[in-house]
C-alpha atoms as a PDB file:
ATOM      1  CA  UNK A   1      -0.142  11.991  18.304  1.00  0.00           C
ATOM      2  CA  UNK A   2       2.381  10.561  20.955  1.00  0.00           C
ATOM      3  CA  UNK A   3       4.119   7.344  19.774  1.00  0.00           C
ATOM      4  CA  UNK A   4       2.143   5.014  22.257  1.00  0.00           C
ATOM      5  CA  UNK A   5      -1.065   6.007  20.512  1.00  0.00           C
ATOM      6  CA  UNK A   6      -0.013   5.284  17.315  1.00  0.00           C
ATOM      7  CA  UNK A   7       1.381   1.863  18.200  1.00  0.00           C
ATOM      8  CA  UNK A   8      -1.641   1.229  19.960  1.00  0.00           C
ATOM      9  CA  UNK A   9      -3.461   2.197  16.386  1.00  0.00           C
ATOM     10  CA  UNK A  10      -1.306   0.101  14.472  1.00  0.00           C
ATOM     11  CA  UNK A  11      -1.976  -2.872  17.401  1.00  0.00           C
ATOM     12  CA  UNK A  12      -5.783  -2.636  16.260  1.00  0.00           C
ATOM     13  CA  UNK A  13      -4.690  -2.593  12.153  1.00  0.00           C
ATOM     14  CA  UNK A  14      -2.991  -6.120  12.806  1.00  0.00           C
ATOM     15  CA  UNK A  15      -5.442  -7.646  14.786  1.00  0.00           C
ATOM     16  CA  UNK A  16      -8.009  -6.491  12.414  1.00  0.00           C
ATOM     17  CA  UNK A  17      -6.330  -7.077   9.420  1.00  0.00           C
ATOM     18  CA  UNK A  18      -5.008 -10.890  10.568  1.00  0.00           C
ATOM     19  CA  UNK A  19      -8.980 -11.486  11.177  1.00  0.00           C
ATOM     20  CA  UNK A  20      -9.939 -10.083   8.263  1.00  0.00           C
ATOM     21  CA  UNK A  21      -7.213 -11.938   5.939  1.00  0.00           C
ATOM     22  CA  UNK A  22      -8.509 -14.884   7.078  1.00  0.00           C
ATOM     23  CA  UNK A  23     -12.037 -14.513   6.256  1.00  0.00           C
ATOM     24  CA  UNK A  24     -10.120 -13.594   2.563  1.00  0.00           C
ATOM     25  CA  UNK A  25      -8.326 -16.898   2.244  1.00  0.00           C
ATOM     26  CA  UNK A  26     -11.702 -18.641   2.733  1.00  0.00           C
ATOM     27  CA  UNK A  27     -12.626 -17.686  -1.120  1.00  0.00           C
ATOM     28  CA  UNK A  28      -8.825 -17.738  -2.175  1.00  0.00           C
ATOM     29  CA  UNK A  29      -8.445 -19.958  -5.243  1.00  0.00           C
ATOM     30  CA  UNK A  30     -11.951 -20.766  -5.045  1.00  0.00           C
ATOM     31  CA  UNK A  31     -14.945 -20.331  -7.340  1.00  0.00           C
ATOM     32  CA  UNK A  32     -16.096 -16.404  -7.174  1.00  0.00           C
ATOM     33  CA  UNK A  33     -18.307 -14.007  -8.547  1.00  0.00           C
ATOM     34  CA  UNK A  34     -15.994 -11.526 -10.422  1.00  0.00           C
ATOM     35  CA  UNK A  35     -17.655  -8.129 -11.255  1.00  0.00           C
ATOM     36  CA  UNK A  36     -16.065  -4.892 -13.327  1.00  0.00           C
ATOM     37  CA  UNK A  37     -16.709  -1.787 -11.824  1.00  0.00           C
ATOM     38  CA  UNK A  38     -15.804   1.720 -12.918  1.00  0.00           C
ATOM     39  CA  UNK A  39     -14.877   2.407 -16.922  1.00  0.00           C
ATOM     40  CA  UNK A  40     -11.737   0.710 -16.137  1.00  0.00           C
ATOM     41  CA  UNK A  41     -10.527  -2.798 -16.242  1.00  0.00           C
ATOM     42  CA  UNK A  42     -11.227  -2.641 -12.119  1.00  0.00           C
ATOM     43  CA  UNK A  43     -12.876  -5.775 -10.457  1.00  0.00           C
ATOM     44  CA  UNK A  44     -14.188  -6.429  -7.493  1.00  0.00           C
ATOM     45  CA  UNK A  45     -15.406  -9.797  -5.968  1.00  0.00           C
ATOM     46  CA  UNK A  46     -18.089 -10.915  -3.275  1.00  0.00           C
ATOM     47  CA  UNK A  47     -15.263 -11.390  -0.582  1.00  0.00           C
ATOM     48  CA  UNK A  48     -13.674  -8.037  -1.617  1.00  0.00           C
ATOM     49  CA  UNK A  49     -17.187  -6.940  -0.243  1.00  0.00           C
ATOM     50  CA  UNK A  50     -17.348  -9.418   2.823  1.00  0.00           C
ATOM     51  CA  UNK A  51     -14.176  -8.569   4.275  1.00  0.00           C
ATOM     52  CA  UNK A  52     -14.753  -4.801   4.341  1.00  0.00           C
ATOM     53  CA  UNK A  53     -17.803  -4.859   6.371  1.00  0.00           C
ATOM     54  CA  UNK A  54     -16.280  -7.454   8.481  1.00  0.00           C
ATOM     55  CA  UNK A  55     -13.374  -4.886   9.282  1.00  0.00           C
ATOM     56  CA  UNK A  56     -16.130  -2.220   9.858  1.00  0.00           C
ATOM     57  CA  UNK A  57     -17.589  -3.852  12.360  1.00  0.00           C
ATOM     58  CA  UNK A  58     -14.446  -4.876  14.247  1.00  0.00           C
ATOM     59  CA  UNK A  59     -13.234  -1.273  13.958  1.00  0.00           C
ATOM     60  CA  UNK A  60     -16.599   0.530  15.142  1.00  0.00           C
ATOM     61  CA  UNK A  61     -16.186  -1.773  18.044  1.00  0.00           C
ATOM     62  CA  UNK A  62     -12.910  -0.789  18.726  1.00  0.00           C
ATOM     63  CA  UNK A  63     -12.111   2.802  17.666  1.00  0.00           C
ATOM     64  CA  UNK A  64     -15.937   3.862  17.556  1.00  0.00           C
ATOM     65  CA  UNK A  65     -15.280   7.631  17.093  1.00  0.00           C
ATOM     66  CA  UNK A  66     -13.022   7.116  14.611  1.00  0.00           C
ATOM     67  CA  UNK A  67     -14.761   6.906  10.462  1.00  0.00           C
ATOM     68  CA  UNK A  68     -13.643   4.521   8.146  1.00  0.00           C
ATOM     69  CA  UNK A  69     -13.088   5.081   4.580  1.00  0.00           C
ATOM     70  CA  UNK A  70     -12.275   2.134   2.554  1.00  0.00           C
ATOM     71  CA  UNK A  71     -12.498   1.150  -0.931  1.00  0.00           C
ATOM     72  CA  UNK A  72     -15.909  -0.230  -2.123  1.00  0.00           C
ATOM     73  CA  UNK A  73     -18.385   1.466   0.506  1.00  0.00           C
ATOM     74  CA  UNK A  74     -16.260   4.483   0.722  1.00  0.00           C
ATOM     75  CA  UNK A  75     -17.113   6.736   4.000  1.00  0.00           C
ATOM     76  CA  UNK A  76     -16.730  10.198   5.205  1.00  0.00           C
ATOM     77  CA  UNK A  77     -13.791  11.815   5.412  1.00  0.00           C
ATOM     78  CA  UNK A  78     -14.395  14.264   8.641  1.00  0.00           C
ATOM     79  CA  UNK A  79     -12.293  15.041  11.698  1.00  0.00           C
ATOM     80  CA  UNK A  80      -8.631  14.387  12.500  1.00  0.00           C
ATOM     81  CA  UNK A  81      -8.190  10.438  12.146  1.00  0.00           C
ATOM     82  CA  UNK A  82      -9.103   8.446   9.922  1.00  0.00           C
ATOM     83  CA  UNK A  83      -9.349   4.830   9.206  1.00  0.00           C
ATOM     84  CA  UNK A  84      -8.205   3.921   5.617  1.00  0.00           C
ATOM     85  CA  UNK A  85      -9.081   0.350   4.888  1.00  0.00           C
ATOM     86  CA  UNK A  86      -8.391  -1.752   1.695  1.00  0.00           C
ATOM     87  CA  UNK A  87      -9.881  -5.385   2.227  1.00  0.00           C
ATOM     88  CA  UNK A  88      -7.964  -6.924  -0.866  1.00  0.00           C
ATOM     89  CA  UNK A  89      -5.505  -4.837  -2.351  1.00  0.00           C
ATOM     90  CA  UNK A  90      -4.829  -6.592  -5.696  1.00  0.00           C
ATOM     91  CA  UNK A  91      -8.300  -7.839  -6.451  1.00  0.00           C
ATOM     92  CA  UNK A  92      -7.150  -9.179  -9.908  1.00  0.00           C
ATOM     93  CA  UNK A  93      -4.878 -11.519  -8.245  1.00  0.00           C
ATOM     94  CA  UNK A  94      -6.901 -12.359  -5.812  1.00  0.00           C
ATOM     95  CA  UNK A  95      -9.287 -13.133  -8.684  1.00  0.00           C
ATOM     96  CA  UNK A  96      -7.197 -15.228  -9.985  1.00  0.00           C
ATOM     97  CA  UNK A  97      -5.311 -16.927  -8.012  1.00  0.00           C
ATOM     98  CA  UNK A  98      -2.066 -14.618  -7.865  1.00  0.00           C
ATOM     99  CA  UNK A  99      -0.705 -14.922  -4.298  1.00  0.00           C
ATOM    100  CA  UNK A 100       0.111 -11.297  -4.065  1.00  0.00           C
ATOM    101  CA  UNK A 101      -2.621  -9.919  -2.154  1.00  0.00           C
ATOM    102  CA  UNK A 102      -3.503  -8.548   0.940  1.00  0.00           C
ATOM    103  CA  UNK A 103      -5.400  -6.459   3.519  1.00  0.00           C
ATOM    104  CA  UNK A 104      -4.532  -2.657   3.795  1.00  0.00           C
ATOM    105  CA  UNK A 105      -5.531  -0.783   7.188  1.00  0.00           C
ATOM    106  CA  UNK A 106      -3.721   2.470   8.285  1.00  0.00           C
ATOM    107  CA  UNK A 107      -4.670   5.581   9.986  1.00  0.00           C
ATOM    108  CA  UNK A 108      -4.530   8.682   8.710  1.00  0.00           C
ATOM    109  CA  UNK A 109      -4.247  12.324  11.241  1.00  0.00           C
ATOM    110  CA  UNK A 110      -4.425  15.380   9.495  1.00  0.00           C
ATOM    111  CA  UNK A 111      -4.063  14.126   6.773  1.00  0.00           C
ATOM    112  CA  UNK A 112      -0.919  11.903   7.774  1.00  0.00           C
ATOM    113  CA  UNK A 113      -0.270   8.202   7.656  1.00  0.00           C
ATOM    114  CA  UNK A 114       0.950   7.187  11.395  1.00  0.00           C
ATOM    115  CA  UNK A 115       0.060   3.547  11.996  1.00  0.00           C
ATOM    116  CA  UNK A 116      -1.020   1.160   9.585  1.00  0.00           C
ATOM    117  CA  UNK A 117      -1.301  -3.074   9.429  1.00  0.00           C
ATOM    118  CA  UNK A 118      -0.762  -5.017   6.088  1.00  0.00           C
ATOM    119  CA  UNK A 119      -1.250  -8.612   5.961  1.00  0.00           C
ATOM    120  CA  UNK A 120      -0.487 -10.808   3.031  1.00  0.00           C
ATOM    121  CA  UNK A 121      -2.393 -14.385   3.889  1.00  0.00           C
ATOM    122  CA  UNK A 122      -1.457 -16.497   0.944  1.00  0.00           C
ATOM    123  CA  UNK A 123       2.055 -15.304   0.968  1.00  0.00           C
ATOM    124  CA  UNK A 124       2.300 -16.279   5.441  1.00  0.00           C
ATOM    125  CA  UNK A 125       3.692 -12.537   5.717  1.00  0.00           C
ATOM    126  CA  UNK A 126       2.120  -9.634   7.781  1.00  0.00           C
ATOM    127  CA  UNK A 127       3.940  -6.204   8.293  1.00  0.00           C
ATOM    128  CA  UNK A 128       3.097  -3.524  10.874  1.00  0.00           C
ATOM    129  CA  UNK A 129       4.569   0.269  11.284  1.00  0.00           C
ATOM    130  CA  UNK A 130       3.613   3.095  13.634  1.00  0.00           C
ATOM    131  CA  UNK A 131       5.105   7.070  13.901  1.00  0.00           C
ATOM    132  CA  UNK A 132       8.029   6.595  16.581  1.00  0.00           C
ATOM    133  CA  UNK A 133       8.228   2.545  16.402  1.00  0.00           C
ATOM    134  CA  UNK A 134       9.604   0.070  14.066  1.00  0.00           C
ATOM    135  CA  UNK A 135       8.349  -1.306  11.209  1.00  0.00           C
ATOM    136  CA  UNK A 136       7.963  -5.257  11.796  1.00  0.00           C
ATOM    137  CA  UNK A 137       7.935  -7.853   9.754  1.00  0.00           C
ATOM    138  CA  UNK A 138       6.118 -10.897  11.106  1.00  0.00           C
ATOM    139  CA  UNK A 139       7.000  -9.451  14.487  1.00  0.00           C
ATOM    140  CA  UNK A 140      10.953  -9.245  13.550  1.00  0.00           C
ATOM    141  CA  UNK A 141      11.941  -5.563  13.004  1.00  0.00           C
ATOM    142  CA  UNK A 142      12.558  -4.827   9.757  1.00  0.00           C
ATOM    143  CA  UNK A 143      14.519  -1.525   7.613  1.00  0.00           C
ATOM    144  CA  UNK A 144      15.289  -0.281   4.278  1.00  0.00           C
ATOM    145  CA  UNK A 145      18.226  -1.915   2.582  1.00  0.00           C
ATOM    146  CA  UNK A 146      21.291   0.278   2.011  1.00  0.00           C
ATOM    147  CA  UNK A 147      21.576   0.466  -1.297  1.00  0.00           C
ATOM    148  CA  UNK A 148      23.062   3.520  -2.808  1.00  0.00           C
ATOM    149  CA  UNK A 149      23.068   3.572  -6.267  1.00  0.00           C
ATOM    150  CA  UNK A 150      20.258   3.368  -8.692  1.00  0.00           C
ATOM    151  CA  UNK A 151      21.906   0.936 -10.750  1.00  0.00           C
ATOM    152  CA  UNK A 152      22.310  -1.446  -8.506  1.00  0.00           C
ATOM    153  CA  UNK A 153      18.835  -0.995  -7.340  1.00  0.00           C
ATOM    154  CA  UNK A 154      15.475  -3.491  -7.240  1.00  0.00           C
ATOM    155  CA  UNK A 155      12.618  -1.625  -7.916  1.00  0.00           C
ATOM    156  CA  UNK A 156       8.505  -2.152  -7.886  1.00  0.00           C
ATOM    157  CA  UNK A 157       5.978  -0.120  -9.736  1.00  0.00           C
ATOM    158  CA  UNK A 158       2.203  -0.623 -11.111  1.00  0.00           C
ATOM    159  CA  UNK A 159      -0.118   0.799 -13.992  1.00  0.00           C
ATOM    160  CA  UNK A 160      -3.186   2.567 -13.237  1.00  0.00           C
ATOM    161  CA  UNK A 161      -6.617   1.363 -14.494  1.00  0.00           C
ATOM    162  CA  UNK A 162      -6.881   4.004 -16.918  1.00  0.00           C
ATOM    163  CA  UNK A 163      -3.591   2.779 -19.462  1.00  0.00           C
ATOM    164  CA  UNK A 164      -5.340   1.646 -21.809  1.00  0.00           C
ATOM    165  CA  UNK A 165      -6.777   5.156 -22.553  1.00  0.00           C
ATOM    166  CA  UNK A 166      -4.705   7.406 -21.076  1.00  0.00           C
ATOM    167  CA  UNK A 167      -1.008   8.839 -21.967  1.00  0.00           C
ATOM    168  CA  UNK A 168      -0.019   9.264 -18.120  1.00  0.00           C
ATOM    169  CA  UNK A 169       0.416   5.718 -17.870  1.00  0.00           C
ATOM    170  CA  UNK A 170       3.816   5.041 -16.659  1.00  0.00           C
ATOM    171  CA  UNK A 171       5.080   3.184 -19.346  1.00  0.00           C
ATOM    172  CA  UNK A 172       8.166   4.869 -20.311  1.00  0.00           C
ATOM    173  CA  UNK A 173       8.997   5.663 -16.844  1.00  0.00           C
ATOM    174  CA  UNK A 174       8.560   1.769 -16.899  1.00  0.00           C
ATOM    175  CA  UNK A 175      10.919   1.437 -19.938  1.00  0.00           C
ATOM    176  CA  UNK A 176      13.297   4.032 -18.776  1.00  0.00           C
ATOM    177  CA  UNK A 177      13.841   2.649 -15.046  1.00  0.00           C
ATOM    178  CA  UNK A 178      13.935  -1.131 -16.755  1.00  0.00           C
ATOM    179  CA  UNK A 179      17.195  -0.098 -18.774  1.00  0.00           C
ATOM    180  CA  UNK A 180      18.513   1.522 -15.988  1.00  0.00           C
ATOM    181  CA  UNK A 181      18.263  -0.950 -12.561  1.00  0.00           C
ATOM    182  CA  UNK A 182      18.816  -4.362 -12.037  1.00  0.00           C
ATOM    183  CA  UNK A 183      15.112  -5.086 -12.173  1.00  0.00           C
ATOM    184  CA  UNK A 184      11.336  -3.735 -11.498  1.00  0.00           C
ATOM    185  CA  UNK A 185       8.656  -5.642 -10.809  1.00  0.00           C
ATOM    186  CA  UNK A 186       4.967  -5.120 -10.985  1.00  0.00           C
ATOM    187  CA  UNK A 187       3.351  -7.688  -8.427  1.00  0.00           C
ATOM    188  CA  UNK A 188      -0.440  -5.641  -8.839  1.00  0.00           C
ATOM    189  CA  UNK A 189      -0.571  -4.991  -4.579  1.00  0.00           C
ATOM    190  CA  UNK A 190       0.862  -0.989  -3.872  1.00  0.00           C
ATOM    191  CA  UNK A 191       0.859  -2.122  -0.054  1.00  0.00           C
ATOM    192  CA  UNK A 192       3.126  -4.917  -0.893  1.00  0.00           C
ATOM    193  CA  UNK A 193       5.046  -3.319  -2.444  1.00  0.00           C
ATOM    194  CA  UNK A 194       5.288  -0.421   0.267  1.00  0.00           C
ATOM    195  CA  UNK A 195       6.100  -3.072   2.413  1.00  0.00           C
ATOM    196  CA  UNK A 196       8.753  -4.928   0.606  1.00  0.00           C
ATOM    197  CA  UNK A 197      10.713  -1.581   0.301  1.00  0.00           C
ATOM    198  CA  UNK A 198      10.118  -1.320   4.159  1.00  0.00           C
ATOM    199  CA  UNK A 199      11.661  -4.414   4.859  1.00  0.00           C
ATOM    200  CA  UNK A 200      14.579  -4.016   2.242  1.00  0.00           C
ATOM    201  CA  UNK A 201      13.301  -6.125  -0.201  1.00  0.00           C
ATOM    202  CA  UNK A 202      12.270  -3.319  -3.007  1.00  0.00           C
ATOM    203  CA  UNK A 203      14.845  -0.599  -2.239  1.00  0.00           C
ATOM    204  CA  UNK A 204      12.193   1.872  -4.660  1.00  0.00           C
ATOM    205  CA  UNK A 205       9.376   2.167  -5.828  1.00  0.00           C
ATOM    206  CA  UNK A 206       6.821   4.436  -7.902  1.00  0.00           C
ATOM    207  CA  UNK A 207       3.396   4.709  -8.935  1.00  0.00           C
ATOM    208  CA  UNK A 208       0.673   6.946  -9.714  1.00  0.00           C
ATOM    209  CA  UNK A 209      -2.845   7.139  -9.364  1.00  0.00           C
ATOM    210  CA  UNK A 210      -3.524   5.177  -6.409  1.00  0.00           C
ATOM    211  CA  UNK A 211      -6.204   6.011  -3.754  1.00  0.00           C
ATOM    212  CA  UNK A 212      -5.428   6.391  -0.189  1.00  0.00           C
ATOM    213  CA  UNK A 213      -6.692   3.085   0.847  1.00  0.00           C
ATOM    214  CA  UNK A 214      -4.378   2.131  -1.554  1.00  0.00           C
ATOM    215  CA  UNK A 215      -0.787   3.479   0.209  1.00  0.00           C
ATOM    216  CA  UNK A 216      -1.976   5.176   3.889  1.00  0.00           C
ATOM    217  CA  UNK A 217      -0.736   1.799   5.649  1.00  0.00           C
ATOM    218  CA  UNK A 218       2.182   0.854   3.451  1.00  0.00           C
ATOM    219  CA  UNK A 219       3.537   4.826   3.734  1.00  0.00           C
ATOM    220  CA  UNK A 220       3.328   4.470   7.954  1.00  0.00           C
ATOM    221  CA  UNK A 221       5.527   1.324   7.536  1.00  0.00           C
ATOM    222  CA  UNK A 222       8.339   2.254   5.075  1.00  0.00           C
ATOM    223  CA  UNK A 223       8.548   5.701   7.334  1.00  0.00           C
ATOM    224  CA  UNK A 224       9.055   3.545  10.566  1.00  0.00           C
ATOM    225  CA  UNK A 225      11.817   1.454   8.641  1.00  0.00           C
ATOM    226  CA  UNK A 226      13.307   4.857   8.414  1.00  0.00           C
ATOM    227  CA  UNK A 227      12.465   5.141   4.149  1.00  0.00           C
ATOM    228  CA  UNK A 228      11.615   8.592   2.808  1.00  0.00           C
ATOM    229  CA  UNK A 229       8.491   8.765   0.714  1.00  0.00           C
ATOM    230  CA  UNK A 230       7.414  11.951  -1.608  1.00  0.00           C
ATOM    231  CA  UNK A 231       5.326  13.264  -4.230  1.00  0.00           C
ATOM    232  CA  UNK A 232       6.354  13.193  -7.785  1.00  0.00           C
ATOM    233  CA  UNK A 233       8.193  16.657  -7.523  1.00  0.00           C
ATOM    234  CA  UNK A 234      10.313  15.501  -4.022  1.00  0.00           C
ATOM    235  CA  UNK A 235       7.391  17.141  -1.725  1.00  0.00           C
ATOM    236  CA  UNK A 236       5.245  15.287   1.233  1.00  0.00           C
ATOM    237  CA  UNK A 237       3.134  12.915   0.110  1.00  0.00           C
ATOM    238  CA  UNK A 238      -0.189  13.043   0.147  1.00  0.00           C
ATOM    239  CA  UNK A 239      -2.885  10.137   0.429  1.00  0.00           C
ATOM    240  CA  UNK A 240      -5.658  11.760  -1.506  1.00  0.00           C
ATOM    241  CA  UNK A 241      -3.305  12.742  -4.514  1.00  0.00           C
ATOM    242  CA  UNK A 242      -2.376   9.182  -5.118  1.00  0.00           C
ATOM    243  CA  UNK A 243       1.414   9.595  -6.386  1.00  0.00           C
ATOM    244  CA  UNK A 244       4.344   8.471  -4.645  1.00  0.00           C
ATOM    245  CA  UNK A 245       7.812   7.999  -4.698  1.00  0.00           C
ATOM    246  CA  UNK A 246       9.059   5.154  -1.864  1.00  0.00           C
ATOM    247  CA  UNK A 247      12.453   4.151  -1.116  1.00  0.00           C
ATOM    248  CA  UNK A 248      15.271   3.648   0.996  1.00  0.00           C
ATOM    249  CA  UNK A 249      16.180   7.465   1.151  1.00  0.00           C
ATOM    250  CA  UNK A 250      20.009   6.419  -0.265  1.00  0.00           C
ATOM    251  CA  UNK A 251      18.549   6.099  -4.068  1.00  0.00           C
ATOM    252  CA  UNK A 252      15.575   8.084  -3.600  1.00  0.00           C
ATOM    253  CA  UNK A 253      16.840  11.446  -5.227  1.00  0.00           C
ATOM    254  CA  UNK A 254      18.301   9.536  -8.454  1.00  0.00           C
ATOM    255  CA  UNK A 255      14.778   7.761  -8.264  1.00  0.00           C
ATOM    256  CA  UNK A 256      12.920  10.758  -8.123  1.00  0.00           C
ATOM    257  CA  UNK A 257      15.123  12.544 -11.386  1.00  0.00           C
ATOM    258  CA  UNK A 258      15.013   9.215 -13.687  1.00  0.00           C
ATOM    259  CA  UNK A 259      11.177   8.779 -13.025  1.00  0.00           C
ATOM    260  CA  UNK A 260      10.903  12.914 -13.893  1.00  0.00           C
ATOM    261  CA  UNK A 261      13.535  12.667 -17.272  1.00  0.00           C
ATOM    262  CA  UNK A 262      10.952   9.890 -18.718  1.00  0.00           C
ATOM    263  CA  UNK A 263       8.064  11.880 -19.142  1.00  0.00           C
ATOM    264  CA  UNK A 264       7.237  12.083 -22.735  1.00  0.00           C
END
C-alpha cells in the first residue's frame, strides 16, 4: 500500500470517527441502559450499539469493498483490508461518566495496521496516523518523547476482563513496573493510551488481551510518530493476538525485560 492510500484511509477514519464521536457525546453523562455481556465484568450500552452501525453505514458508503469488523456486531474477516472499528473504547467510562473514551477506526492489510483515526470527544482531542505520514494530534504533528531510561519513564497499562478469575492478569507486572518508573496509569481506553505514547505523553505502555478493534488504530499512529510496538517476546505485533508492547523505541527493550522478569 503506497503512502497516499493509506493517508487517504486514515482521511476516511477521522471523518468517520469525528461523526461518529459526536453521535457518542449525545448519551455522554446521560441516563443509559447499561448491559453485561460475556462472563466478564464487560458492558456495553445502547449508544455503544448506535454508533457502530452509524460508522457502518458511513464506511459502506465510502470504502464499499472493504468489510468491517468491529466490536459488538463483529464481521468477516476476508480479503486484504480490513476495517477495524471500536465505537467506544472504554465503555465503563463511558458508562459512567469517565471522560476517557473514544472512537477506534483503523485499517488493517495483511494483517497490518496502516491508517487508523481515534477521537476522544469529551476530552476535545482527536489523533490520526497513516504508514509513511505523521501521526497528528488535533492536526499538529505529533512524536514519541525521548525518554531513555525506564526510570524516568511514564507508563500506561490496563487489566483484562478476565482478572478476577484468571492468574495472567497483569498485576505484578503492574506492581513490578509501579516500583520501578515514575508512574503508570490505567485510564480503561487501549487507543488512548496508544495515542498518548504517540504523541509523547505515555513514553510505554503494555497490555494483554485486547482485541484488534481494540489497538489496530492506536498501533498505525504510535508507528507514524516513529514508536516501535511488539509482542510480548520483542516480535511484530499482531492484532488478533491481543498483546502488545508500545513505546518510544528508547525504553522499549528495558520495557519489554521488566514486563518479562514479573511473571510469576
Amino acid at each position: 500500500m503506497t503512502p497516499d492510500e493509506s493517508r487517504a484511509f486514515a482521511r476516511v477514519a477521522l471523518e468517520v470517527a469525528t461523526r461518529a464521536g459526536e453521535l457518542a457525546l449525545q448519551g455522554f453523562r446521560k441516563p443509559k441502559n447499561v448491559t453485561h455481556k460475556g462472563q466478564h465484568a464487560e458492558i456495553v450500552t445502547e449508544y455503544d450499539f448506535a454508533v457502530e452501525q452509524a460508522i457502518r453505514d458511513q464506511l459502506a458508503l465510502r470504502t464499499p469493498d472493504v468489510p468491517v469488523v468491529a466490536e459488538e456486531k463483529g464481521g468477516e474477516r476476508k480479503g486484504d483490508l480490513i476495517w477495524y472499528v471500536d465505537p467506544i473504547d472504554g465503555t465503563t467510562n463511558y458508562a459512567h461518566g469517565h471522560p476517557f473514551w473514544a472512537v477506534s477506526i483503523g485499517m488493517v492489510s495483511g494483517g497490518v495496521p496502516v491508517a487508523g483515526a481515534v477521537v476522544a470527544p469529551s476530552l476535545g482531542i482527536a489523533w490520526q496516523g497513516w504508514t509513511g505520514g505523521p501521526a497528528l494530534r488535533d492536526g499538529e504533528p505529533c512524536h514519541v518523547s525521548k525518554t531513555d531510561s525506564l526510570a524516568d519513564s511514564f507508563l500506561a497499562t490496563g487489566f483484562p476482563y478476565d482478572r478476577r478469575t484468571s492468574s495472567d492478569n497483569n498485576f505484578a507486572q503492574f506492581v513490578a513496573l509501579k516500583r520501578v518508573a515514575i508512574g503508570v496509569r490505567r485510564c480503561g481506553s487501549a487507543a488512548i493510551d496508544l495515542c498518548l505514547v504517540a504523541d509523547g505523553t505515555y513514553d510505554g505502555y503494555w497490555e494483554m488481551k485486547l482485541r484488534p478493534w481494540d489497538i489496530a488504530a492506536g498501533i498505525a499512529i504510535v508507528w507514524a510518530a516513529s514508536g516501535r510496538v511488539t509482542g510480548f517476546d520483542g516480535g511484530p505485533p499482531e492484532v488478533e493476538r491481543g498483546e502488545l508492547v508500545a513505546s518510544n523505541g528508547a525504553i522499549h527493550d528495558q520495557l519489554l525485560l521488566a514486563r518479562g522478569k514479573a511473571i510469576p
